[in-house]
N, C-alpha and C. Protein backbone atom coordinates (compact mmCIF):
# COMPACT_ATOMS: atom_id res chain seq x y z
N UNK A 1 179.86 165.61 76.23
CA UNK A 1 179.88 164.57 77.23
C UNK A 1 181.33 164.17 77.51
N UNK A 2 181.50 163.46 78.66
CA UNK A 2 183.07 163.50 78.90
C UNK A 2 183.15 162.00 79.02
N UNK A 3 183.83 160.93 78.92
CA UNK A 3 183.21 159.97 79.17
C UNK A 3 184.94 159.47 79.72
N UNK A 4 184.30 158.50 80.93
CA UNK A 4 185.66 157.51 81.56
C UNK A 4 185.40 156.47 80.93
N UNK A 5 186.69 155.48 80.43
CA UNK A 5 186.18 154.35 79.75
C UNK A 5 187.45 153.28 80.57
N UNK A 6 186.68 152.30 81.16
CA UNK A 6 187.75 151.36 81.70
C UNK A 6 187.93 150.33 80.64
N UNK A 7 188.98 149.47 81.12
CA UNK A 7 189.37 148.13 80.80
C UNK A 7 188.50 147.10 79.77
N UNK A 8 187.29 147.09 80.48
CA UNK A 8 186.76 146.16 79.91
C UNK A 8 185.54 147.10 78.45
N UNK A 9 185.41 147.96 78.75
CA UNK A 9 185.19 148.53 77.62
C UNK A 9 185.97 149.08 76.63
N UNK A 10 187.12 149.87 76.87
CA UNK A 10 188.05 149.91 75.83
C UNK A 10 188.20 148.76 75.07
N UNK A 11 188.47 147.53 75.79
CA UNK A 11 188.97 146.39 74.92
C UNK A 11 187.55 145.90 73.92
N UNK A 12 186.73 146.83 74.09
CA UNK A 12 185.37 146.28 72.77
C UNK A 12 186.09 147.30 71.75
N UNK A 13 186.45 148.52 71.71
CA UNK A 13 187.32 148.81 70.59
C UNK A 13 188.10 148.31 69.67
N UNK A 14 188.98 147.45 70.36
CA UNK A 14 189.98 146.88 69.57
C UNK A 14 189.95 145.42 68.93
N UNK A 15 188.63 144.91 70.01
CA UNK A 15 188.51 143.56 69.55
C UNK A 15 187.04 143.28 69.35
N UNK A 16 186.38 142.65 68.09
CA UNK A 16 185.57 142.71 67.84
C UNK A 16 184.76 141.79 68.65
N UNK A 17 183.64 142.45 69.48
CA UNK A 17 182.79 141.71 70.47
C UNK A 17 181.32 142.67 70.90
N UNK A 18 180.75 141.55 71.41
CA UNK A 18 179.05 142.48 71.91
C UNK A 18 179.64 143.58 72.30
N UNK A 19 178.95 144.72 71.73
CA UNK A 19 178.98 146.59 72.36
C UNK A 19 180.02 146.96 71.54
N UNK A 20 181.12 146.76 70.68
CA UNK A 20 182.06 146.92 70.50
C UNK A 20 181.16 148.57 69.14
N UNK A 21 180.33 148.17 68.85
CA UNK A 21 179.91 149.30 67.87
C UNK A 21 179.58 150.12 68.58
N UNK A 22 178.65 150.05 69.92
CA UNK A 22 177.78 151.07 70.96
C UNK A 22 179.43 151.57 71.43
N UNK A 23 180.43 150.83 72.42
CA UNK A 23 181.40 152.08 72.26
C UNK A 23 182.31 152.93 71.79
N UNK A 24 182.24 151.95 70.26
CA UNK A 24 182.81 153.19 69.16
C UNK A 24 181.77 154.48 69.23
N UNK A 25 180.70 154.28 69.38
CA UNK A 25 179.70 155.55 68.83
C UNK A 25 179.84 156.31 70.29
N UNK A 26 179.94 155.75 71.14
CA UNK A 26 180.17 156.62 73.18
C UNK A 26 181.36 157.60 72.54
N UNK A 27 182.32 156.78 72.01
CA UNK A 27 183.57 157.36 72.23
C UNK A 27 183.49 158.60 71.04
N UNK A 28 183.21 158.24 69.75
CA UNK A 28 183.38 159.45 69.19
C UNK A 28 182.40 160.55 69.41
N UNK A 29 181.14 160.43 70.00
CA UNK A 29 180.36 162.02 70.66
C UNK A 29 181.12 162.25 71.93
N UNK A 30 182.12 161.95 72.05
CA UNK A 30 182.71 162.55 73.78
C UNK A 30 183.61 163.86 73.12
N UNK A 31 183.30 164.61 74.30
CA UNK A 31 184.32 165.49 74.12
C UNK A 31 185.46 165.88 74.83
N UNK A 32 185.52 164.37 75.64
CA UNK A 32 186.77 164.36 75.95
C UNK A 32 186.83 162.79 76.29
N UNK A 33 187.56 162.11 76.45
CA UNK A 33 187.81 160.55 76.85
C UNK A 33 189.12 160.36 77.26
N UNK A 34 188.64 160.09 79.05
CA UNK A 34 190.03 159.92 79.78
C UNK A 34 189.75 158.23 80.09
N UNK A 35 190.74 157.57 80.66
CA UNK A 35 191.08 156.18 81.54
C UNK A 35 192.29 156.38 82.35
N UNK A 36 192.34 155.65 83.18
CA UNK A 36 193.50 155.55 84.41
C UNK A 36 194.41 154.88 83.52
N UNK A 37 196.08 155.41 84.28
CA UNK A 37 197.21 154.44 83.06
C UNK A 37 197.02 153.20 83.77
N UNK A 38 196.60 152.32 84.57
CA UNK A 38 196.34 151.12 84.33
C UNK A 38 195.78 150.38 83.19
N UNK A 39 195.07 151.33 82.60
CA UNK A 39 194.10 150.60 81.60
C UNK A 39 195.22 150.34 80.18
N UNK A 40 196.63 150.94 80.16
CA UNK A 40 197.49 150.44 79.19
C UNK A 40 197.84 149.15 79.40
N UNK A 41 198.57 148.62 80.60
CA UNK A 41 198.80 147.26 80.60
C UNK A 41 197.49 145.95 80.48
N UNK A 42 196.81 146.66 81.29
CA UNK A 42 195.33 145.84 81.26
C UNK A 42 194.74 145.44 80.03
N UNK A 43 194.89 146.19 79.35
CA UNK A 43 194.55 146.22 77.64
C UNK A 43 195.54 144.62 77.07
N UNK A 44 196.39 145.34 77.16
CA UNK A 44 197.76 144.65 76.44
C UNK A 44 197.95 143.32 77.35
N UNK A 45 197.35 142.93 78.31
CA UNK A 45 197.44 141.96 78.89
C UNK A 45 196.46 141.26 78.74
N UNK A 46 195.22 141.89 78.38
CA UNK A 46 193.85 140.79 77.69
C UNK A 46 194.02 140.62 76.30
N UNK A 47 194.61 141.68 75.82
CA UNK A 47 195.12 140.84 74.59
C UNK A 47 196.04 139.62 74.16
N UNK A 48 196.56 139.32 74.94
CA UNK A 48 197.83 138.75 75.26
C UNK A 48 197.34 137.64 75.56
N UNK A 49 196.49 137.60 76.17
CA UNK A 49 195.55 136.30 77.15
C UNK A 49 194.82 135.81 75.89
N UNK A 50 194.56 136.18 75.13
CA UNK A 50 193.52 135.62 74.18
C UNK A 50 193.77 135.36 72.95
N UNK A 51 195.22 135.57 72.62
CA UNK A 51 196.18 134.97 71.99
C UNK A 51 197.09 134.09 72.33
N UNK A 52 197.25 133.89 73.57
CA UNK A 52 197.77 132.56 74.39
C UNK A 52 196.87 131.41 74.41
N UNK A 53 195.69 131.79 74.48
CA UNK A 53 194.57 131.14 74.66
C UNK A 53 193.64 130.09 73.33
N UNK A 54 194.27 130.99 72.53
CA UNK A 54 194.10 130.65 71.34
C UNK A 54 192.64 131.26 70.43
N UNK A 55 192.33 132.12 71.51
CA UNK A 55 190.99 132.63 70.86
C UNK A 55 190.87 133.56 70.17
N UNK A 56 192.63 134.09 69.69
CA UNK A 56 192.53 135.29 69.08
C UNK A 56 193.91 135.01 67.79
N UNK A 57 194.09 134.79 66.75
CA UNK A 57 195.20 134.79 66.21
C UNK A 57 196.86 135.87 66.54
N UNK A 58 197.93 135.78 66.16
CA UNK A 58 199.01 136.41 66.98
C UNK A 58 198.74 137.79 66.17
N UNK A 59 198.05 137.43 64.49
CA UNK A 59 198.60 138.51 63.79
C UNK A 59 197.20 139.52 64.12
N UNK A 60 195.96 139.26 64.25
CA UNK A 60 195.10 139.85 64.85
C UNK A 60 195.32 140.35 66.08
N UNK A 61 196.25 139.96 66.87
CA UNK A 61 196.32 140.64 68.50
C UNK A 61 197.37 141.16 68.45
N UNK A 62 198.38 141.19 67.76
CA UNK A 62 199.15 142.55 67.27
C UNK A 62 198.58 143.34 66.79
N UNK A 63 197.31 143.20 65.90
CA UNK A 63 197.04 144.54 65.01
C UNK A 63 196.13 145.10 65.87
N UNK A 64 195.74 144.85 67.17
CA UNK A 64 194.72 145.23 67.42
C UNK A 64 195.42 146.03 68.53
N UNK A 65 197.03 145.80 69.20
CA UNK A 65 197.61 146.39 70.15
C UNK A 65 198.04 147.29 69.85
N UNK A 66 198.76 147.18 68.53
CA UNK A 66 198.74 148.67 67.88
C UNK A 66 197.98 149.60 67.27
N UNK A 67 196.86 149.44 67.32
CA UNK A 67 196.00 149.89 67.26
C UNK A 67 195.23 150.93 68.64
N UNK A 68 195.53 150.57 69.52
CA UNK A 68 195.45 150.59 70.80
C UNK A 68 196.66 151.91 71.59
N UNK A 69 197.39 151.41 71.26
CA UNK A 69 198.97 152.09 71.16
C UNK A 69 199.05 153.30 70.41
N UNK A 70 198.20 153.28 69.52
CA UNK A 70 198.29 154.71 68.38
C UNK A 70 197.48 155.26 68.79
N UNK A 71 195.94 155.09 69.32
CA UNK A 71 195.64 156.22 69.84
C UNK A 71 195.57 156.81 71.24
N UNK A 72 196.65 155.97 72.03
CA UNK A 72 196.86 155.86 73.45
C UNK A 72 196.99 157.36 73.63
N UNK A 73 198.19 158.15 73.00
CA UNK A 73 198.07 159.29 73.12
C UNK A 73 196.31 160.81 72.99
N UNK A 74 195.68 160.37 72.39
CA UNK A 74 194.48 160.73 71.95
C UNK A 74 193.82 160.90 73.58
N UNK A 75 193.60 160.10 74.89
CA UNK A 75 193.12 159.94 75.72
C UNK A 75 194.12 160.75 76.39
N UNK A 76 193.09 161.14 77.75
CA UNK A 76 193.22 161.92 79.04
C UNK A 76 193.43 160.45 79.40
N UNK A 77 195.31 160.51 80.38
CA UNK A 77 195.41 159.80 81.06
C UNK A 77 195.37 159.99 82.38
N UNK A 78 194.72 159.32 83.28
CA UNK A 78 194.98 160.15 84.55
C UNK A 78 195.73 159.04 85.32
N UNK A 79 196.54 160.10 86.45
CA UNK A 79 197.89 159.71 87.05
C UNK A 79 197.52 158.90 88.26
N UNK A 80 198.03 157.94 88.34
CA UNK A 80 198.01 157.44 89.28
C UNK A 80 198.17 157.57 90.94
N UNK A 81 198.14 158.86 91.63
CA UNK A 81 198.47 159.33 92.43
C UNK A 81 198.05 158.85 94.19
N UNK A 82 198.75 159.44 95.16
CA UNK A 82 198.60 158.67 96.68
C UNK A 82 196.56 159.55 96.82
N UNK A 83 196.50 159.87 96.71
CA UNK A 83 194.85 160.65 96.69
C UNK A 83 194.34 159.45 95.95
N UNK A 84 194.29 159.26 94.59
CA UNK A 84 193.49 158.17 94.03
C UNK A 84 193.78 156.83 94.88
N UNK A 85 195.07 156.73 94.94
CA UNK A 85 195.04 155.25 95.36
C UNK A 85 194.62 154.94 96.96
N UNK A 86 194.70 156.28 97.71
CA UNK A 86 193.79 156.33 98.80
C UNK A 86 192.28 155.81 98.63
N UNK A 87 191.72 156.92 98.22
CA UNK A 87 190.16 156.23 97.53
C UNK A 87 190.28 155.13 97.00
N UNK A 88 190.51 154.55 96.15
CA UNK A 88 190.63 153.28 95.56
C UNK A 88 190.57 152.36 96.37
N UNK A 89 191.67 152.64 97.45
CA UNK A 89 191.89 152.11 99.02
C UNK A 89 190.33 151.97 99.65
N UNK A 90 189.78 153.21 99.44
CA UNK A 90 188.51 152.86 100.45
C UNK A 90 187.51 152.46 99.73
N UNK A 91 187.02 152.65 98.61
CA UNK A 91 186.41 152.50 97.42
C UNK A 91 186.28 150.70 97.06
N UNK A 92 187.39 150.32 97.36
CA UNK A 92 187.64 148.71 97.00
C UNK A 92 186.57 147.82 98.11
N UNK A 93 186.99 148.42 99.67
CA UNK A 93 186.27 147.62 101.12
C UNK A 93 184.88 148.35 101.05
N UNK A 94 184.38 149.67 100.41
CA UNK A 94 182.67 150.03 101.00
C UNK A 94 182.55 149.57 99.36
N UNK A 95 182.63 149.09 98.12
CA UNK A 95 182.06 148.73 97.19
C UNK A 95 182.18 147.48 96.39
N UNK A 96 182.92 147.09 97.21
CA UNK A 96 183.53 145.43 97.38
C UNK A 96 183.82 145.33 95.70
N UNK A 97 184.80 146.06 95.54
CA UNK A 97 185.57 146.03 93.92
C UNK A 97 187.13 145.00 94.03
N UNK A 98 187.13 145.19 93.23
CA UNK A 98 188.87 144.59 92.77
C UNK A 98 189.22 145.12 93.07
N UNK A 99 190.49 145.13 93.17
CA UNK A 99 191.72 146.16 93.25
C UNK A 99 191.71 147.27 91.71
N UNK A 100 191.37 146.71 90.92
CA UNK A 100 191.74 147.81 89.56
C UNK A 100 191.00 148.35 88.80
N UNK A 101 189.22 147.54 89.70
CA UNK A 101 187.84 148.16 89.40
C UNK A 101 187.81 149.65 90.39
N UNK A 102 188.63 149.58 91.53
CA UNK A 102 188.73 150.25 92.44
C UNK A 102 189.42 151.77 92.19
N UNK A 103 190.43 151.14 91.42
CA UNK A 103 191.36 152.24 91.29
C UNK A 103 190.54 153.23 90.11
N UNK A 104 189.61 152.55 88.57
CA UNK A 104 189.71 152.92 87.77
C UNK A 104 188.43 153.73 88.57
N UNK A 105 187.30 153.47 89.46
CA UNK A 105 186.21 154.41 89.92
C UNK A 105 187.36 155.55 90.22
N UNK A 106 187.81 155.42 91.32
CA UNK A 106 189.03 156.47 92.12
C UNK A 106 188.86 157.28 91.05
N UNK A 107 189.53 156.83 89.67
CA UNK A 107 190.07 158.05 88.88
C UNK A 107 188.90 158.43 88.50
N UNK A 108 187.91 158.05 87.64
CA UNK A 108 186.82 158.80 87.35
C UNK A 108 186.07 159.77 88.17
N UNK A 109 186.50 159.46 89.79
CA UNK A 109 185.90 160.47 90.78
C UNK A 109 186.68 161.64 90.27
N UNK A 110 188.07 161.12 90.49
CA UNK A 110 188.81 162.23 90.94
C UNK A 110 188.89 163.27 89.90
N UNK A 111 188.42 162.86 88.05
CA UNK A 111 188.49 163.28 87.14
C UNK A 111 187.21 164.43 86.85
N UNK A 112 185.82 163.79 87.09
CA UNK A 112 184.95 164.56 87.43
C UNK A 112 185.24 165.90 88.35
N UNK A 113 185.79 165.71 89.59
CA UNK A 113 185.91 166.91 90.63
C UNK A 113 186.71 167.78 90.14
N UNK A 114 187.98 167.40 89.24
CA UNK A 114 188.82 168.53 88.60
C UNK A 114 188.12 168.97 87.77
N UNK A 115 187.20 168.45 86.76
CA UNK A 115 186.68 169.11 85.62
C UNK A 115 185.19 169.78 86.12
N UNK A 116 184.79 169.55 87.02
CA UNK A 116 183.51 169.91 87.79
C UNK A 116 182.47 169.79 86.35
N UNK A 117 182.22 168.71 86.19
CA UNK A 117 181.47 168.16 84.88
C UNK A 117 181.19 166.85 85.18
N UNK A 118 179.94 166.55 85.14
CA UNK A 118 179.91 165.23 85.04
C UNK A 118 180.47 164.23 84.04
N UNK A 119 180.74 163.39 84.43
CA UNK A 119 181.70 161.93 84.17
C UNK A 119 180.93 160.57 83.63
N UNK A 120 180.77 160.72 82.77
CA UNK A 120 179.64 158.88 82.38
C UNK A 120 181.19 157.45 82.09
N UNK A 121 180.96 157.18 83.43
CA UNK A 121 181.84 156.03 83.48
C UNK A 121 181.35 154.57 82.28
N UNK A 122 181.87 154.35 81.40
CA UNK A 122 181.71 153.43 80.21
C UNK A 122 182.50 151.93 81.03
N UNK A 123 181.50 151.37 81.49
CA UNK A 123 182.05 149.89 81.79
C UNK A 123 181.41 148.76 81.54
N UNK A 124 181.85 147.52 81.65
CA UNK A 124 181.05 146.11 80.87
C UNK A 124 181.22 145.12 82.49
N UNK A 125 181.91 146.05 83.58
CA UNK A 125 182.05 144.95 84.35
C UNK A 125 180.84 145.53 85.78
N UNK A 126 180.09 144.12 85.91
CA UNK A 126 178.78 144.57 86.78
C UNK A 126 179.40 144.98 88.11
N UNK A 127 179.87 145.12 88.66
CA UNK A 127 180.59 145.79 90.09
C UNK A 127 180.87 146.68 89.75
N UNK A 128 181.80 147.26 89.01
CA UNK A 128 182.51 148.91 88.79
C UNK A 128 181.11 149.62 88.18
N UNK A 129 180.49 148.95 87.40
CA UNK A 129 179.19 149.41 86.75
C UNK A 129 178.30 150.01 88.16
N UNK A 130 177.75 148.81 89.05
CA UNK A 130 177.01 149.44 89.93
C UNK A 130 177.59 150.81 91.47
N UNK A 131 178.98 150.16 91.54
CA UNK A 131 180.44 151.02 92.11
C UNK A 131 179.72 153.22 91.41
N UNK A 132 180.32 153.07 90.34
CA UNK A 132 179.63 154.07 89.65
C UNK A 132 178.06 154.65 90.32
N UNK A 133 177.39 154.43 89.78
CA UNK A 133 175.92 154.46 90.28
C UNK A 133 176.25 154.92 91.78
N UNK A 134 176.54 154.23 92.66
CA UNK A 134 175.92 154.41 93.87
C UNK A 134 177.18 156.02 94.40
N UNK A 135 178.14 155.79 93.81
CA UNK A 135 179.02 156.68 93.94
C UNK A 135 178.52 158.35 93.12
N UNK A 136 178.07 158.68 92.54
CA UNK A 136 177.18 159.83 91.77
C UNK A 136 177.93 159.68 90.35
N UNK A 137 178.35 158.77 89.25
CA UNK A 137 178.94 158.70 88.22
C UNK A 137 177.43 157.91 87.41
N UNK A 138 177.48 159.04 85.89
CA UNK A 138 176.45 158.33 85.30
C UNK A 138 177.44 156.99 84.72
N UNK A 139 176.80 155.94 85.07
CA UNK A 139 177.25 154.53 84.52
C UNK A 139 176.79 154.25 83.00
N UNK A 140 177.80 153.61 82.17
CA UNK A 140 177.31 153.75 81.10
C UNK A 140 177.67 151.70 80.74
N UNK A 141 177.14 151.18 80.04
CA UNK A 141 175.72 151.19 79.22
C UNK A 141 174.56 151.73 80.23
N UNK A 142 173.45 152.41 79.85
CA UNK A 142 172.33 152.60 80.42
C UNK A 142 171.60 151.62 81.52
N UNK A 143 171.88 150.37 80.78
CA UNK A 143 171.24 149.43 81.64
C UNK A 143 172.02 148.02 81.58
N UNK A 144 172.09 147.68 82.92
CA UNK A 144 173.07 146.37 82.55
C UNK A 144 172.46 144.98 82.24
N UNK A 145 172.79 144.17 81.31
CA UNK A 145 171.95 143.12 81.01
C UNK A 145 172.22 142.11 81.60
């Protein structure tokens, strides 16, 4: 299985929260696991937020960035390019996404078509989740609650 994993699911990896076990177990049967390089700052910026915030201690949201950081290399990053950010472009106004829910579908399209393999997009956020779906990406959790 190949699996795209955005933002809001990566960060159940590093920080202990609902699903955080379901996508440890996604991630290690993949046999491959890419994200868009947005999803580095995005990471490191919700971490950041929730140690400002106070909901996360400093020395826990360091250990959890480096943590993050070490196996950054381990992942298929995909490039940010004028093709993705085109789609993303159109992807954002017909699926009424964010800007960075937008971009991260973009890449999972664009990642699928190079690998001509299907793509199970791993997300926690209900727009990029249903974005997926209607776009031909199996959406992952199975079902959104």
């Amino acid at each position: 299985m190949i699996v795209y994993v955005d933002s809001s699911a990566f960060a159940k990896r590093y920080l202990a929260e609902a699903g955080s076990r379901d996508v440890e177990a996604l991630v290690r049967q993949a046999d491959a696991v890419g994200t868009a390089l947005i999803t580095r700052p995005e990471i490191s910026a919700a971490i950041a937020k929730l140690v400002r915030l106070g909901s996360l201690d400093r020395q826990h949201g360091e250990a959890a960035l480096r943590a993050f950081r070490r196996q950054w290399p381990e992942l298929t990053a995909i490039q940010l390019t004028e093709a993705i950010t085109a789609e993303a472009d159109t992807l954002a106004w017909e699926q009424d996404l964010h800007a960075c829910d937008a971009v991260h579908l973009a890449s999972a399209l664009s990642w699928q078509r190079a690998l001509e393999r299907a793509v199970t997009l791993a997300t926690y956020d209900k727009d990029l989740w249903r974005g997926a779906q209607r776009v031909g990406l199996v959406a992952w959790p199975e079902r959104r609650r």
